[in-house]
Protein backbone atom coordinates (compact mmCIF):
# COMPACT_ATOMS: atom_id res chain seq x y z
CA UNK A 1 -20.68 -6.98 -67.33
CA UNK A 2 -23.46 -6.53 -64.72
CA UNK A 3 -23.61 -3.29 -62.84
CA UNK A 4 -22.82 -4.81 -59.52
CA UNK A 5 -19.90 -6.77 -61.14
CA UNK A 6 -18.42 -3.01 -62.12
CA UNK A 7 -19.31 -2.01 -58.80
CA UNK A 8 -17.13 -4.64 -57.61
CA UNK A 9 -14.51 -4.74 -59.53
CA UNK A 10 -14.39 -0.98 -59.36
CA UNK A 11 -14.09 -1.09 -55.22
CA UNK A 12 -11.19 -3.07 -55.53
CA UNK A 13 -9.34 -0.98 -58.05
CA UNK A 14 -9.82 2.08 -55.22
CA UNK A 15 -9.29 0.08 -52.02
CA UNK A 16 -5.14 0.36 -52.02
CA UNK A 17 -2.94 2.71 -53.54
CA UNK A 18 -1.28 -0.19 -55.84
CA UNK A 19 -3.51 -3.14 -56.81
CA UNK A 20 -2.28 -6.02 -58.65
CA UNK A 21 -5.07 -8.71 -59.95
CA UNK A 22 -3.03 -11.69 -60.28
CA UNK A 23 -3.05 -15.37 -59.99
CA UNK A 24 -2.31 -16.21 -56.52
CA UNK A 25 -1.64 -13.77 -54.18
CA UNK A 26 1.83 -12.00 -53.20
CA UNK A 27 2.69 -14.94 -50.64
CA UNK A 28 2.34 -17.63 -53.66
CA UNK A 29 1.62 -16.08 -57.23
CA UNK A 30 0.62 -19.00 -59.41
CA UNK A 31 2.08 -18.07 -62.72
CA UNK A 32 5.05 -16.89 -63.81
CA UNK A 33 3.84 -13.22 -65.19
CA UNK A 34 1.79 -12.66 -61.78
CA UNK A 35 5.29 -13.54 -59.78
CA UNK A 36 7.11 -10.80 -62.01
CA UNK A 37 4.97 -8.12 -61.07
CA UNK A 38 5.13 -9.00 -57.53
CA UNK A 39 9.08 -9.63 -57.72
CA UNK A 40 8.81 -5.37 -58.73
CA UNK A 41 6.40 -3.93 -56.67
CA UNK A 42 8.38 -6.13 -54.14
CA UNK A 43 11.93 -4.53 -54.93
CA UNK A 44 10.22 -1.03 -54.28
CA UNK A 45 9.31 -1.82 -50.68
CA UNK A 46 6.03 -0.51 -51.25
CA UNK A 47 2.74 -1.43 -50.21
CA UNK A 48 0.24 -3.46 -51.93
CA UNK A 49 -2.90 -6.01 -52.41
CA UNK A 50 -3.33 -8.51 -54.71
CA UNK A 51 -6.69 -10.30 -55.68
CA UNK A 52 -6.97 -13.40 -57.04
CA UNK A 53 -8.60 -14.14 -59.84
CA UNK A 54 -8.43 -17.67 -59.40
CA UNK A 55 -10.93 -18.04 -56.42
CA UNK A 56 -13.83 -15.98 -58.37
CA UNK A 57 -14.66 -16.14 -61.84
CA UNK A 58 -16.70 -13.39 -62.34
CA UNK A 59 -13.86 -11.20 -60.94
CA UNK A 60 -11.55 -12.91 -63.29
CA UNK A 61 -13.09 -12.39 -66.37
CA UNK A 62 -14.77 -9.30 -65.46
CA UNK A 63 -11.48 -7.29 -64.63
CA UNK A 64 -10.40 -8.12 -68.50
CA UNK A 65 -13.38 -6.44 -69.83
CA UNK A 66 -13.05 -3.73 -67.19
CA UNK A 67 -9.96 -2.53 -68.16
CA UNK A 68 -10.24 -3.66 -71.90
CA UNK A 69 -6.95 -6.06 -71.76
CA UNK A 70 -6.95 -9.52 -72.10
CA UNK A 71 -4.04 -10.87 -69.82
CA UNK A 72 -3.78 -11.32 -66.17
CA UNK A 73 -1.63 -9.96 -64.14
CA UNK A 74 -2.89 -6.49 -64.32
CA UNK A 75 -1.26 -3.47 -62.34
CA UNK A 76 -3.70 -0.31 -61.06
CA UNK A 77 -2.10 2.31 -59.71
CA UNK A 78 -3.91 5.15 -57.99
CA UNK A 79 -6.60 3.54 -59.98
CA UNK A 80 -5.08 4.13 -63.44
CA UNK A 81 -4.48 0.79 -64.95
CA UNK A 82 -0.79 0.21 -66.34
CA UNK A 83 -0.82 -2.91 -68.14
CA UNK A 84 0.21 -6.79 -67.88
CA UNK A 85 3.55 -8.35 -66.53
CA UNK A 86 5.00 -6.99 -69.58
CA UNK A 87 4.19 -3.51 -69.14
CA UNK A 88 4.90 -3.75 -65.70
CA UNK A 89 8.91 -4.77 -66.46
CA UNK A 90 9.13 -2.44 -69.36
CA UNK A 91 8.13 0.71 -67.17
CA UNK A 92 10.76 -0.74 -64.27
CA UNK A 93 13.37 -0.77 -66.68
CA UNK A 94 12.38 2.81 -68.31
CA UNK A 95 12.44 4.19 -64.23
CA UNK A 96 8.94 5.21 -65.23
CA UNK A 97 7.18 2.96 -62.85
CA UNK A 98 9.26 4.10 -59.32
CA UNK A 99 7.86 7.55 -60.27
CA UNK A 100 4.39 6.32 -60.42
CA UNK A 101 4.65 4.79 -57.31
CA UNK A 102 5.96 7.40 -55.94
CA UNK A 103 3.18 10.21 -56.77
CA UNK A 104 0.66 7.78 -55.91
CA UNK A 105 2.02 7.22 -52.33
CA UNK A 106 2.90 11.01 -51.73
CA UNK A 107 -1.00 11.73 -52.71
């Protein structure tokens, strides 16, 4: 990964509280995984951006090195990364998640 690809990729992980890379966007996810994470994060009430991989390439495969995880979605919060759809359902189930969310938007 290039230095200004990090840079990037790195800016976009900061710019929000909750970031979600995902195919499609929270108006229209394009996959079934990417629509689970924003069916959560959209139960919470809470705000949040998405970026989608699908309209830049380097962004898409760049974010899997980046965080060192193979799947899209992927879930940053306060710019810790969380983990996939998977994750993401797991740590709603668990209550873990809403108490994530909630540091990060009291910080």
């Amino acid at each position: 990964m290039t230095p200004e690809l990090q840079k990037r990729i790195e800016d976009l992980v900061k710019q929000d509280k909750i970031v979600v890379f995902m195919k499609g966007n929270k108006l229209m996810p394009q996959c079934g995984f990417s629509n689970n994470v924003v069916q959560i994060l959209n139960s919470y009430g809470v705000p949040y951006s998405t970026v989608d991989v699908l309209e830049d390439g380097d962004i898409r495969q760049g974010i899997k090195e980046y965080s060192n995880w193979p799947t899209i979605p992927q879930l940053y919060v306060d710019g810790e990364f969380l983990g996939g759809s998977d994750i993401a359902v797991e740590m709603y189930n668990s209550g873990e998640l809403e108490q994530k969310l909630q540091v990060a938007l009291a910080s």
